[in-house]
Protein backbone atom coordinates (compact mmCIF):
# COMPACT_ATOMS: atom_id res chain seq x y z
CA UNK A 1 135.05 79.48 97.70
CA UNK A 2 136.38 79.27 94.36
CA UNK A 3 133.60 76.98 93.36
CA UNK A 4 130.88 79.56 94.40
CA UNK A 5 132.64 81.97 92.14
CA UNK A 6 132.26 79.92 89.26
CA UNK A 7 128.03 80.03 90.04
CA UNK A 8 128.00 83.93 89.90
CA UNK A 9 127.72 85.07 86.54
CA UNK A 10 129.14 88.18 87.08
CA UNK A 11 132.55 86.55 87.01
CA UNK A 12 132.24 83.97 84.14
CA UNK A 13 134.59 84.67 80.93
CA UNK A 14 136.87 86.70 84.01
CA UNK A 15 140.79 85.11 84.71
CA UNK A 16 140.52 82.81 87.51
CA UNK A 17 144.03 84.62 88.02
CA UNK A 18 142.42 88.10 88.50
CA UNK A 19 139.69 86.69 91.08
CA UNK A 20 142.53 85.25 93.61
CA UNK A 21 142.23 88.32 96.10
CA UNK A 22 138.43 88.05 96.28
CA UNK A 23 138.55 84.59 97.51
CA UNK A 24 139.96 85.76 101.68
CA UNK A 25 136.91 88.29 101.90
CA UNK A 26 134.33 85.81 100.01
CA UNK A 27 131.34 84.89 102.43
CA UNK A 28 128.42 82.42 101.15
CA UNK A 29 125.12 82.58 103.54
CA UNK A 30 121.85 81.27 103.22
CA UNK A 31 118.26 82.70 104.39
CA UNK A 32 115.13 82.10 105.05
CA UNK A 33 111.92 83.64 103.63
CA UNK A 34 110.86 87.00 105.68
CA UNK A 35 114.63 87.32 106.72
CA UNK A 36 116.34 90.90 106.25
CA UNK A 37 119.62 91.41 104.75
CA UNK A 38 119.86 94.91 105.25
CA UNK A 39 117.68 97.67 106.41
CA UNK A 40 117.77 101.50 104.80
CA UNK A 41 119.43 102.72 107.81
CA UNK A 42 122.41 100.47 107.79
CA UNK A 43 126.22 101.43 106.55
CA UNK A 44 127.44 98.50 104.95
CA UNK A 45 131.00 97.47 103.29
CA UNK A 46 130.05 94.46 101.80
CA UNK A 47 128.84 93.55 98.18
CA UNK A 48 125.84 90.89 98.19
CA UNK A 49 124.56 89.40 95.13
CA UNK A 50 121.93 86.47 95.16
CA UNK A 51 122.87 82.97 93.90
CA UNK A 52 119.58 82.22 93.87
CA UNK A 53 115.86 82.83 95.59
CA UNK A 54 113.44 86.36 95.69
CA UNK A 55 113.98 89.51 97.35
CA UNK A 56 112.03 92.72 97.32
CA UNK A 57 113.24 96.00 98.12
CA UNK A 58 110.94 98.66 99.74
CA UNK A 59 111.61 101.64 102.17
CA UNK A 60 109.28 102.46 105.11
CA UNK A 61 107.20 105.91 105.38
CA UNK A 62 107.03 108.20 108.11
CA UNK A 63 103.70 106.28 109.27
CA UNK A 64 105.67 103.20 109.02
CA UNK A 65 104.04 101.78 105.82
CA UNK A 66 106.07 99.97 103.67
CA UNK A 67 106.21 101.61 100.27
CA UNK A 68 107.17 99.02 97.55
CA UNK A 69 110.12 98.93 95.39
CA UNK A 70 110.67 96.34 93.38
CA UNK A 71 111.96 92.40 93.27
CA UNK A 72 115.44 91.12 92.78
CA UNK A 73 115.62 86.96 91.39
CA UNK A 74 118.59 84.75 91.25
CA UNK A 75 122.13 86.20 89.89
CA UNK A 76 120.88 89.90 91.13
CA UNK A 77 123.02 92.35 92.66
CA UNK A 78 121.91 93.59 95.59
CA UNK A 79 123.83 96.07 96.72
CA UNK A 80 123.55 99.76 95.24
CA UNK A 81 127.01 100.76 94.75
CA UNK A 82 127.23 104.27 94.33
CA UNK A 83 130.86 105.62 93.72
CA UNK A 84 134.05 103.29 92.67
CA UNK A 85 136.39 105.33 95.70
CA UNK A 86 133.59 105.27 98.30
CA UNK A 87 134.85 102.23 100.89
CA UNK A 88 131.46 102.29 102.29
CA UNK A 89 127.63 102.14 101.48
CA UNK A 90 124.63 104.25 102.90
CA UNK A 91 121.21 101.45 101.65
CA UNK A 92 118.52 102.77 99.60
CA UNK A 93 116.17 100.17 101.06
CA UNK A 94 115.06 97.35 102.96
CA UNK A 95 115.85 93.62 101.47
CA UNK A 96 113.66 91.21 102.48
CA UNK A 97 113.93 87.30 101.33
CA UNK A 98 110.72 86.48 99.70
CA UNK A 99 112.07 82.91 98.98
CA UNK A 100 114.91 80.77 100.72
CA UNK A 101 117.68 82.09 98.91
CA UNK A 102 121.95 81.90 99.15
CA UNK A 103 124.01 84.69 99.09
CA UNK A 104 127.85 85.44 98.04
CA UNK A 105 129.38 88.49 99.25
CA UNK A 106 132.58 90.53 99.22
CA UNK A 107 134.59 92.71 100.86
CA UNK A 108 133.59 96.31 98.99
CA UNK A 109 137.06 97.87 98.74
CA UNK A 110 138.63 94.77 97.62
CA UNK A 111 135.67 94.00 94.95
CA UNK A 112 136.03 97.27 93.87
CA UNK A 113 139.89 97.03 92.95
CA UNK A 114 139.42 93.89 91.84
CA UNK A 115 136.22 95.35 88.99
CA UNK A 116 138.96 98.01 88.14
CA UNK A 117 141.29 95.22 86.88
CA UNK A 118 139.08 93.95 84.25
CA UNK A 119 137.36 96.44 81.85
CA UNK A 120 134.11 93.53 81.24
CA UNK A 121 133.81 93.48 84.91
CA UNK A 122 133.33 96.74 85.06
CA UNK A 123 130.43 97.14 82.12
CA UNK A 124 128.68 94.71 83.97
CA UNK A 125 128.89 96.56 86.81
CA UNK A 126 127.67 99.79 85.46
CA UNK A 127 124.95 97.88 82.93
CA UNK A 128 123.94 96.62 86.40
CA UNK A 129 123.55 99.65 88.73
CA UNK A 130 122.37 101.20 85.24
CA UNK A 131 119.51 98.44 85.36
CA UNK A 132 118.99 99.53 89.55
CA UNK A 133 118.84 103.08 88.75
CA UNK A 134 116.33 102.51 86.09
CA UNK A 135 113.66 100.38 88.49
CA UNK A 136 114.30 103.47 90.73
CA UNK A 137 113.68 105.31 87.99
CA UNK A 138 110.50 103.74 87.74
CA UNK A 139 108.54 103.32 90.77
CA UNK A 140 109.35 107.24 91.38
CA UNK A 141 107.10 107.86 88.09
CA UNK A 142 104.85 105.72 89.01
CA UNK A 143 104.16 107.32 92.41
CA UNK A 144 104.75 110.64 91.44
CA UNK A 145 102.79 110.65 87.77
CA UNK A 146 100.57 107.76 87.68
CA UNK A 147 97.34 107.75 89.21
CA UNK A 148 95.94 104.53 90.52
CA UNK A 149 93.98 103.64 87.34
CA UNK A 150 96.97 104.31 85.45
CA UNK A 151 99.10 101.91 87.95
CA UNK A 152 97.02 99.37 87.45
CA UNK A 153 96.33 99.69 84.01
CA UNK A 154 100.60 99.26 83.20
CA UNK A 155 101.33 96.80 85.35
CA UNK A 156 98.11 94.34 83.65
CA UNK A 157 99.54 95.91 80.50
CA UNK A 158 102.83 95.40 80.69
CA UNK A 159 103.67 92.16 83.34
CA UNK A 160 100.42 89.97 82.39
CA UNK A 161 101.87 86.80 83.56
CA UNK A 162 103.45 88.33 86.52
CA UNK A 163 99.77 90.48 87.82
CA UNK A 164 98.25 86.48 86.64
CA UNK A 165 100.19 84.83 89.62
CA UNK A 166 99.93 86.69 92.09
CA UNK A 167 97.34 87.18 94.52
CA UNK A 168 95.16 90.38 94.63
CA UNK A 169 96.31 91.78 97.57
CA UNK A 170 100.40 91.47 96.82
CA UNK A 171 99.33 93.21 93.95
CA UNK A 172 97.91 96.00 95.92
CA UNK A 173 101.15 95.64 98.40
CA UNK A 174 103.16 95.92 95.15
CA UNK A 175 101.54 98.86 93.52
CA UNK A 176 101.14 100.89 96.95
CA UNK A 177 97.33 101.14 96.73
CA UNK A 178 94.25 99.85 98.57
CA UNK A 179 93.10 96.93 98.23
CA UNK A 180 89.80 98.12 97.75
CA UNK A 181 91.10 100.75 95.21
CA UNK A 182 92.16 97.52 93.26
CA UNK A 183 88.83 96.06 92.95
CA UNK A 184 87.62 99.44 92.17
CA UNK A 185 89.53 99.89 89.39
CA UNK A 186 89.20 96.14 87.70
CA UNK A 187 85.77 96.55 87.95
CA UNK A 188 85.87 99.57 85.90
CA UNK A 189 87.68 97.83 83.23
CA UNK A 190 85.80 94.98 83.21
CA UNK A 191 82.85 97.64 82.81
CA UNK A 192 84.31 99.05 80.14
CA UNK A 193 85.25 95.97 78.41
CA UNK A 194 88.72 96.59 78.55
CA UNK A 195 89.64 93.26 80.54
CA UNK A 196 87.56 90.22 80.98
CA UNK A 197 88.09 87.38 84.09
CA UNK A 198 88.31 83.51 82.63
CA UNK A 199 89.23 80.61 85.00
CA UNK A 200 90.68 83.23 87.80
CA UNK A 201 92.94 84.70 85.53
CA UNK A 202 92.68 88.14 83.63
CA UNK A 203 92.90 88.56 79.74
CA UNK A 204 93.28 91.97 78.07
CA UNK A 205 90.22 92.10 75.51
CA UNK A 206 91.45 95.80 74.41
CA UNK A 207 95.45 97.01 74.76
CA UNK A 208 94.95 99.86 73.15
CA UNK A 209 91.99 101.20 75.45
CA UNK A 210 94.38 99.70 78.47
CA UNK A 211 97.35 101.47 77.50
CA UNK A 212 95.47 104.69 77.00
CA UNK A 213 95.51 104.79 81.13
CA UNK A 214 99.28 105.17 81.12
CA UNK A 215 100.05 106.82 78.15
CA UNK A 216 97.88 109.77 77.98
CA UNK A 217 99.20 113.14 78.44
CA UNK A 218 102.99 111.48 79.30
């Protein structure tokens, strides 16, 4: 187990001597793509962070729609700690495997005392959940502000590459809109001469005009 410590980043620089309590309550799984580690509902008391792989996040509606979240890669955390003298964890969310990924977890309460030893465990731990609370952050402006056109227009604006490899409708899943609405909304940009299509992929002609979608009246 002390070999799968030494892959987390979280624990590099740390004093092999300060890690010896984590190693009884270490646990090292792997999963397959479409697998669940958690769902909202659950009560956990374990800390998961991903080696390496894809998850997303996303919570389910009262019509039993997904709503999107976000996406976790390798060395994430993936639990959303909320208090340092809480012993257990109500999720925000679903986490779903979008990849075959391997996991390392920990007991919570012993993880916990453990982060309290070491003050540059600790930042990391709250530049962490700082990072979590700020993707919440995020997709709660996004659904609560942003309009579709101005959804679209940010995400094309500011994750090029990312909108560029994925297909059309996991865009759509990812942004929470219709696919339909999608094409709508390209179109108009295209229109407008905002965006152009070359070789399947899209290229931003105007990111000024783009960003005005987004930016307007915030």
């Amino acid at each position: 187990m002390a070999l799968l410590l030494d892959q987390l980043d979280f624990f590099k620089e740390c004093d092999p001597q300060k890690l010896q309590p984590l190693l009884l309550s270490t646990k090292f799984k792997t999963y397959e793509a479409s697998d669940i580690l958690v769902y909202e509902d659950d009560d956990i008391n374990r800390v998961y962070f991903l080696l390496e792989g894809e998850v997303k996040l996303y919570k389910v509606d009262r019509f039993d729609n997904e709503v999107f979240l976000y996406t976790l890669k390798d060395q994430a955390l993936l639990t959303n700690i909320g208090s340092l003298d809480c012993d257990r964890i109500s999720c925000f969310s679903n986490v779903e495997f979008l990849l075959p990924s391997r996991v390392i977890s920990f007991d919570l309460k012993i993880f916990k005392e453990v982060v309290k030893t070491d003050i540059t465990l600790l930042v990391k731990l709250v530049n962490m959940l700082a990072d979590q609370k700020q993707m919440i952050d995020c997709m709660v402006t996004m659904g609560m502000v942003y309009d579709v056109t101005a959804k679209v227009a940010k995400m094309i604006y500011e994750h090029l590459d990312l909108y560029n490899s994925l297909k059309k409708q996991e865009i759509s899943y990812r942004l929470n809109i219709q696919p339909a609405t999608l094409s709508r909304v390209l179109a108009k940009f295209i229109r407008k001469g905002i965006i152009i299509e070359e070789d399947h992929k899209t290229v931003i002609l105007s990111r000024d005009e783009l960003a005005h979608y987004f930016t307007e009246g915030l």
